[in-house]
N, C-alpha and C. Protein backbone atom coordinates (compact mmCIF):
# COMPACT_ATOMS: atom_id res chain seq x y z
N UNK A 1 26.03 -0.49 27.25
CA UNK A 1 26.18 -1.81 26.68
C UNK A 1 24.98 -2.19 25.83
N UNK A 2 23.70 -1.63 26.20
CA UNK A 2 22.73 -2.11 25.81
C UNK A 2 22.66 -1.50 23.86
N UNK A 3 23.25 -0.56 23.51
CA UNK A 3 23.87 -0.55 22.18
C UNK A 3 24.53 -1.24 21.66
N UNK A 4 25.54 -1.76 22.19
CA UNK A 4 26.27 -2.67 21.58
C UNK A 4 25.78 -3.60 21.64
N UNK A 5 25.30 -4.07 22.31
CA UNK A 5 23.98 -5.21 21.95
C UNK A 5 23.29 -5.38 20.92
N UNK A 6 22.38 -4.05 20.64
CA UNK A 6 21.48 -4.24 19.93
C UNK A 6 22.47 -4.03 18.16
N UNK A 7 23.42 -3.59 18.00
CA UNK A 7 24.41 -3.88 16.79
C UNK A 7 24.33 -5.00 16.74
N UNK A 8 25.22 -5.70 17.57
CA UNK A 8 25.80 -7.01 18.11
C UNK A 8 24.58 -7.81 16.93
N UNK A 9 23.50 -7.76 17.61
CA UNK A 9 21.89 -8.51 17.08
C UNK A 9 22.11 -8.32 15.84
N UNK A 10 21.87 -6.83 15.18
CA UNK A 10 21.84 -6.47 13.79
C UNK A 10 22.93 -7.38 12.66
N UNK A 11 23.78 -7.67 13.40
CA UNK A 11 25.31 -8.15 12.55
C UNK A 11 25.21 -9.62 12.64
N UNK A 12 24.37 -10.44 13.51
CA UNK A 12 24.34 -11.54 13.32
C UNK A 12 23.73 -12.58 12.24
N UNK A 13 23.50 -11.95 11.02
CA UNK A 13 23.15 -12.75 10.29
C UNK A 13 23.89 -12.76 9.54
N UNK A 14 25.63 -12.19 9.56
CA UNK A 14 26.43 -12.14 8.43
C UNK A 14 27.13 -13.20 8.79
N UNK A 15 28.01 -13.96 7.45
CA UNK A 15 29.06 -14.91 7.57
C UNK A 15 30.58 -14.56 8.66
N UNK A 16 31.05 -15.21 9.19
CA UNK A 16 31.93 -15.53 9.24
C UNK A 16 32.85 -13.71 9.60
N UNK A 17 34.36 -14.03 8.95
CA UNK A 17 35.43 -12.99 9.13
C UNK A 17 34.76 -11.42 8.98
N UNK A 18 33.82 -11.30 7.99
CA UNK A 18 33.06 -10.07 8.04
C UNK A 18 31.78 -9.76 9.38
N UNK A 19 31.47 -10.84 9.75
CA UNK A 19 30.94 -10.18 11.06
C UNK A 19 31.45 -10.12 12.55
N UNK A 20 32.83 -10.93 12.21
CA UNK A 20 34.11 -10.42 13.33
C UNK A 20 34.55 -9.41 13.09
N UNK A 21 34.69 -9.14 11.97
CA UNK A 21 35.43 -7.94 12.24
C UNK A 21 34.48 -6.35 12.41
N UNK A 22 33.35 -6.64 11.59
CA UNK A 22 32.15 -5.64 12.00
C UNK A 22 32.02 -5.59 13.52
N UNK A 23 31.83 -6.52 14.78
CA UNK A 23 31.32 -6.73 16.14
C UNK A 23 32.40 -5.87 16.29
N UNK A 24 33.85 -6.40 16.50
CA UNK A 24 34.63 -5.87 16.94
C UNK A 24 35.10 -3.92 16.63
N UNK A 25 34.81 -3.29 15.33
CA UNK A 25 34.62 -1.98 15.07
C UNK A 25 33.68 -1.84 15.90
N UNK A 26 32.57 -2.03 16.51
CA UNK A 26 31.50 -1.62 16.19
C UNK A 26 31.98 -1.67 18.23
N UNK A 27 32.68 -2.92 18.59
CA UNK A 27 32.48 -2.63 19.91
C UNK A 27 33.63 -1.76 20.75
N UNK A 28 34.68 -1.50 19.70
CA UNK A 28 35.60 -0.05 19.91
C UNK A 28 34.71 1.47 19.92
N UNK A 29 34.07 1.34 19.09
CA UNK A 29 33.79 2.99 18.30
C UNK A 29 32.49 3.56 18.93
N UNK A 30 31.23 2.17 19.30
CA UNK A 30 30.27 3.11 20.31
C UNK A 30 30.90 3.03 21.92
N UNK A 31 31.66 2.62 22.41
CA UNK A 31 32.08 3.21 23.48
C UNK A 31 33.08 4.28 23.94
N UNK A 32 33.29 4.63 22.57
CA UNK A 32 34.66 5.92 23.15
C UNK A 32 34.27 6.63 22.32
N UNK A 33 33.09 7.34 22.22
CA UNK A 33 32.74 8.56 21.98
C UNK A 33 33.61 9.37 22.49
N UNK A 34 34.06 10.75 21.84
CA UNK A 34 34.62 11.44 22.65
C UNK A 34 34.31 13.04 22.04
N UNK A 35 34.45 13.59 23.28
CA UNK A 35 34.06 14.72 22.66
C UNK A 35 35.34 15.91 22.33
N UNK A 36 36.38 15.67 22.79
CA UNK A 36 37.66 16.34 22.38
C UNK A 36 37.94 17.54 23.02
N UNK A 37 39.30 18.75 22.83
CA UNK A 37 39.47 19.74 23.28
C UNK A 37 39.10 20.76 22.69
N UNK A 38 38.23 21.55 23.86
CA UNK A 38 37.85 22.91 23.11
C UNK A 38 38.69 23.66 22.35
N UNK A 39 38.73 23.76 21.08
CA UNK A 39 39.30 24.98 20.41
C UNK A 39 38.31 25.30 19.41
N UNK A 40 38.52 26.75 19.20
CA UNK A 40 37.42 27.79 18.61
C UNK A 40 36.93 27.14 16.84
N UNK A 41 35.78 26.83 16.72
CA UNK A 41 35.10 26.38 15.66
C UNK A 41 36.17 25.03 15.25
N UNK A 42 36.18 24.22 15.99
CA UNK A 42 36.50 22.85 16.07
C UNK A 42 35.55 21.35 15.90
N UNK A 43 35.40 20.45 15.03
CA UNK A 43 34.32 19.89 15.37
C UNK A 43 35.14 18.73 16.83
N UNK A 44 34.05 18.47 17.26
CA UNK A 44 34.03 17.56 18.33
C UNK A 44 34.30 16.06 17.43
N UNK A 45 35.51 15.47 18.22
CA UNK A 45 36.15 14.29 18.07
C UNK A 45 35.15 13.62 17.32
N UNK A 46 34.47 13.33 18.23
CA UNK A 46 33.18 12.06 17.69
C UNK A 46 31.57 12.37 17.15
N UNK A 47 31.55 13.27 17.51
CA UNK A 47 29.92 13.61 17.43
C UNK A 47 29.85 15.01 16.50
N UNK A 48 28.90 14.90 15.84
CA UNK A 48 28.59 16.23 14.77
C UNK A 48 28.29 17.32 15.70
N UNK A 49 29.32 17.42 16.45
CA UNK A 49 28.99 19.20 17.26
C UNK A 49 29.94 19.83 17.06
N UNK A 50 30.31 21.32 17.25
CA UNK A 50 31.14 22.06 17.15
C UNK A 50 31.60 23.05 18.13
N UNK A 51 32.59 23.12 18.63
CA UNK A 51 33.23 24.05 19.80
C UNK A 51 32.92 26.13 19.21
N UNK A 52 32.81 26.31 20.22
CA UNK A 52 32.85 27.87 19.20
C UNK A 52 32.95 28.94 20.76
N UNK A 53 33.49 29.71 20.77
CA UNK A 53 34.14 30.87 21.86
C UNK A 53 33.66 32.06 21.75
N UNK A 54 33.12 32.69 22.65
CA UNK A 54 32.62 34.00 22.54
C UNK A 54 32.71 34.82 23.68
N UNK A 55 32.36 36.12 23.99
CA UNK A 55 32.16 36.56 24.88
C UNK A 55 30.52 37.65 25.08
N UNK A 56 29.83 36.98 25.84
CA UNK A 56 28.60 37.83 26.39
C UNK A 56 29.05 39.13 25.92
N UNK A 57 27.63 39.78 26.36
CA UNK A 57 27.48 41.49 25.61
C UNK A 57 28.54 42.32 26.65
N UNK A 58 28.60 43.34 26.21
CA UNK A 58 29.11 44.24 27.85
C UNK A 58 28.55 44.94 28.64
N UNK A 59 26.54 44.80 28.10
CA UNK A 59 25.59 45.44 28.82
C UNK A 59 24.84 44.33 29.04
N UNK A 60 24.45 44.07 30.35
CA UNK A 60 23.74 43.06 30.77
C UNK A 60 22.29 42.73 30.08
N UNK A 61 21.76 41.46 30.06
CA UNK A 61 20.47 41.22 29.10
C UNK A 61 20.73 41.68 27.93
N UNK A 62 21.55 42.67 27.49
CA UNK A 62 21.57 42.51 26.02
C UNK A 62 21.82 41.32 25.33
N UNK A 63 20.67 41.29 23.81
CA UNK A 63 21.14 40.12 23.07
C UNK A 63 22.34 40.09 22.37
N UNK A 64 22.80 38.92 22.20
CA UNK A 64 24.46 38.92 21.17
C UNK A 64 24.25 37.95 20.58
N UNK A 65 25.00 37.73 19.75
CA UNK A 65 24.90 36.29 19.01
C UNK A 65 26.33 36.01 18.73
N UNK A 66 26.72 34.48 18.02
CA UNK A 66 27.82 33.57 18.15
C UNK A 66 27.50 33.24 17.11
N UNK A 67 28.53 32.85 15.89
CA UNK A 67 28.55 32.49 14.45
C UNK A 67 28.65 31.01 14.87
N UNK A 68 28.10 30.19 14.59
CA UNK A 68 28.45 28.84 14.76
C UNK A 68 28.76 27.87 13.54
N UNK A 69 29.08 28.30 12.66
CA UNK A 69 29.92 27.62 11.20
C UNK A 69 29.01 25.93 11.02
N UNK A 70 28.03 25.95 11.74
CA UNK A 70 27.84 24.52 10.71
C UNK A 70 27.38 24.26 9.91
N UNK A 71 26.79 25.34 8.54
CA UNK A 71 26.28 25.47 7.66
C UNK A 71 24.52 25.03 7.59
N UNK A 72 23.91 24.77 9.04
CA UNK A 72 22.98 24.33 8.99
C UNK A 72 22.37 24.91 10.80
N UNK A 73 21.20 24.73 10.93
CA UNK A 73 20.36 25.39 11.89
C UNK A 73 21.06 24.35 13.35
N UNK A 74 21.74 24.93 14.12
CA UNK A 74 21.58 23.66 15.15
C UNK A 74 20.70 23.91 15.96
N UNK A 75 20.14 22.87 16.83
CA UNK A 75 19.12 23.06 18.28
C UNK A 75 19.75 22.51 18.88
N UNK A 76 21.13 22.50 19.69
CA UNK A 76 21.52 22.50 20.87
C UNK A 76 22.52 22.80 21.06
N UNK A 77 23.11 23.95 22.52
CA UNK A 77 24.30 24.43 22.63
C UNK A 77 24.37 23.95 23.95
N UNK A 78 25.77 23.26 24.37
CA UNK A 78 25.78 22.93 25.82
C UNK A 78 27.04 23.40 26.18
N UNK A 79 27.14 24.62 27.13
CA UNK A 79 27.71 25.36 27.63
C UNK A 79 29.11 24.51 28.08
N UNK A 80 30.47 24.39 27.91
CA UNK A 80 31.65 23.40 28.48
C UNK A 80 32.72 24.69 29.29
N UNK A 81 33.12 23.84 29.98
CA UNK A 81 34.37 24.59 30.71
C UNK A 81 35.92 23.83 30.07
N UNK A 82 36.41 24.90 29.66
CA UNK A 82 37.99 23.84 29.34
C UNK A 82 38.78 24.00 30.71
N UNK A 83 39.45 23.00 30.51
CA UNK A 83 39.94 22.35 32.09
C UNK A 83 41.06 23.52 31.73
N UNK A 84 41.97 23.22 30.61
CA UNK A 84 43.04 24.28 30.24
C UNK A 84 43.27 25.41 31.23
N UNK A 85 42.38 26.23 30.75
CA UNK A 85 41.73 27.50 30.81
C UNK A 85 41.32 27.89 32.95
N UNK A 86 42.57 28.56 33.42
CA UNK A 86 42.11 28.71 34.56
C UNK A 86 41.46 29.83 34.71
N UNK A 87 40.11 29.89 35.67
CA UNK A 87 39.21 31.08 35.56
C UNK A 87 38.03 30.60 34.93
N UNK A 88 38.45 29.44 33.94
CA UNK A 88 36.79 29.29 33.13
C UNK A 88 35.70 29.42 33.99
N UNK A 89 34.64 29.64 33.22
CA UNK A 89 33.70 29.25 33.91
C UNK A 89 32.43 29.24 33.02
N UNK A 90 30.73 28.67 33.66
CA UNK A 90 29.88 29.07 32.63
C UNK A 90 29.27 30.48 33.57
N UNK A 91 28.52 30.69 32.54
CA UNK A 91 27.37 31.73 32.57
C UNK A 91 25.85 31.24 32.48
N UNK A 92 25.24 32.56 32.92
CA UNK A 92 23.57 31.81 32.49
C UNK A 92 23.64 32.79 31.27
N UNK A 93 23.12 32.09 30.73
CA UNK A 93 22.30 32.32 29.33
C UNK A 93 20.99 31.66 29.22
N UNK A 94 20.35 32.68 28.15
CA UNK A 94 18.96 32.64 27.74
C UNK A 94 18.96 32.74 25.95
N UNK A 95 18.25 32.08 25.89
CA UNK A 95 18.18 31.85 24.01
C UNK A 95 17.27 33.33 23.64
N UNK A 96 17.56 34.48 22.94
CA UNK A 96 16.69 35.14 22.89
C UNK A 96 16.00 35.03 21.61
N UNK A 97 16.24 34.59 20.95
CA UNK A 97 15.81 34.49 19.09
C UNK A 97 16.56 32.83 18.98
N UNK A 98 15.29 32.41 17.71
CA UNK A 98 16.08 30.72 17.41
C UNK A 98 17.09 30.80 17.09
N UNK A 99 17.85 30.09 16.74
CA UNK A 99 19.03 30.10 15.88
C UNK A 99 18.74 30.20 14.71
N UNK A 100 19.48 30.11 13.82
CA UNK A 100 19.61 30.21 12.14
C UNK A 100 20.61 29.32 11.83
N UNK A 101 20.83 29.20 10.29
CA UNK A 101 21.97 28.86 9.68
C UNK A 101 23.37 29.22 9.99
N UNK A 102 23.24 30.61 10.36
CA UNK A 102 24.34 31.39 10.99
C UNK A 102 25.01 31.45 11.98
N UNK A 103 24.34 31.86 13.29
CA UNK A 103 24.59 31.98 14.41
C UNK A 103 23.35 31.68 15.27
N UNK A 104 23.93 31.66 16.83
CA UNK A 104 22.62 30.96 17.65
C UNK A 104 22.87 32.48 18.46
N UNK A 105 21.63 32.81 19.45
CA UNK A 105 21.14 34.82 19.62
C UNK A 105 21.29 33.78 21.46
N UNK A 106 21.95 34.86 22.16
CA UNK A 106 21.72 35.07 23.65
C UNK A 106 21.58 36.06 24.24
N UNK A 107 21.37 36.17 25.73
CA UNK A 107 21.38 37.35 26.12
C UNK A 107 21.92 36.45 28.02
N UNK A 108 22.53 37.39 28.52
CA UNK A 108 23.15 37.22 29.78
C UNK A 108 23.14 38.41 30.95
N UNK A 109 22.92 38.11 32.24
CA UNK A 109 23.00 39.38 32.83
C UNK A 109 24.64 39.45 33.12
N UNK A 110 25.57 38.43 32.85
CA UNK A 110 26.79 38.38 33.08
C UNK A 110 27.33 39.04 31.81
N UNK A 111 28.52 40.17 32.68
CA UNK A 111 28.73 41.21 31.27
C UNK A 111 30.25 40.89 31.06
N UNK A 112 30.48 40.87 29.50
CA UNK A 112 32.14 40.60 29.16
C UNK A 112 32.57 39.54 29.57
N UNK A 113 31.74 37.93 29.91
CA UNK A 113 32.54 36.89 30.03
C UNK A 113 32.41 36.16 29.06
N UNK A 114 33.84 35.49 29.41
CA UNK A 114 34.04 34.24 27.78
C UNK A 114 33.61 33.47 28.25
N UNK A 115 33.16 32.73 26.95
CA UNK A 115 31.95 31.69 26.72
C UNK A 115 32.73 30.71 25.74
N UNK A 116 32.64 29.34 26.18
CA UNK A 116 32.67 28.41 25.95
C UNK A 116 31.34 27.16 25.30
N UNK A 117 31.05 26.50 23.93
CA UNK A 117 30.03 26.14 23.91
C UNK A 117 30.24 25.12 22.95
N UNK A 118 29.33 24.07 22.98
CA UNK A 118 29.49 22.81 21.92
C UNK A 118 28.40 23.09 21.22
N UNK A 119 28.35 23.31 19.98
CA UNK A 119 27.33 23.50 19.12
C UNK A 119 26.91 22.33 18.41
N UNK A 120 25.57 21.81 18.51
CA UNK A 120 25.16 21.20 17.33
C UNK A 120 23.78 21.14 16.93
């Protein structure tokens, strides 16, 4: 709430029908963030992240990497389980190299499992 608040503040110096109707966007859209259903290089509903599917190496600790399409470097991947999907699960992973423009580098002692991840 304490966001919508501080909008709330920002918008109060406008007239009238334009800052009703600003409060009211404003008090739909920061509370239902959403982050949407995993499917492969998907962006996420609400937020500049991106879904992307892979599977670990098939030799343990080896590094692999994952193309992550967002045309730009991300720093953060947070591992998701799709409910869908019976069996999901996560893995541990380790970042072995930064990311790039390209793809983000792991390495796992878990061999041949699919990977699920929100990129951004």
């Amino acid at each position: 709430m304490a966001i919508t608040g501080y909008v709330e503040s920002l918008l109060g110096g406008l007239e009238g029908n334009t800052k009703r109707v600003l409060t009211e966007a404003f008090r739909y859209v920061l509370p239902n963030g959403k982050f949407g259903p995993v499917d492969h290089q998907t962006k996420s509903e609400s937020f500049q992240a991106y879904y992307v599917n892979s599977t670990t190496s098939s030799t343990a600790d080896q590094e692999f990497s994952v193309v992550h399409g967002l045309g730009r470097t991300p720093y953060l991947v947070v591992p998701v389980l799709p409910l869908d999907v019976v069996g999901a699960k996560t893995v541990r992973l380790e970042v072995s190299r930064a990311a790039d423009g390209q793809r983000v580098y792991f390495k796992s002692p878990e061999v041949s499992a699919p990977i699920s991840l929100l990129v951004e």
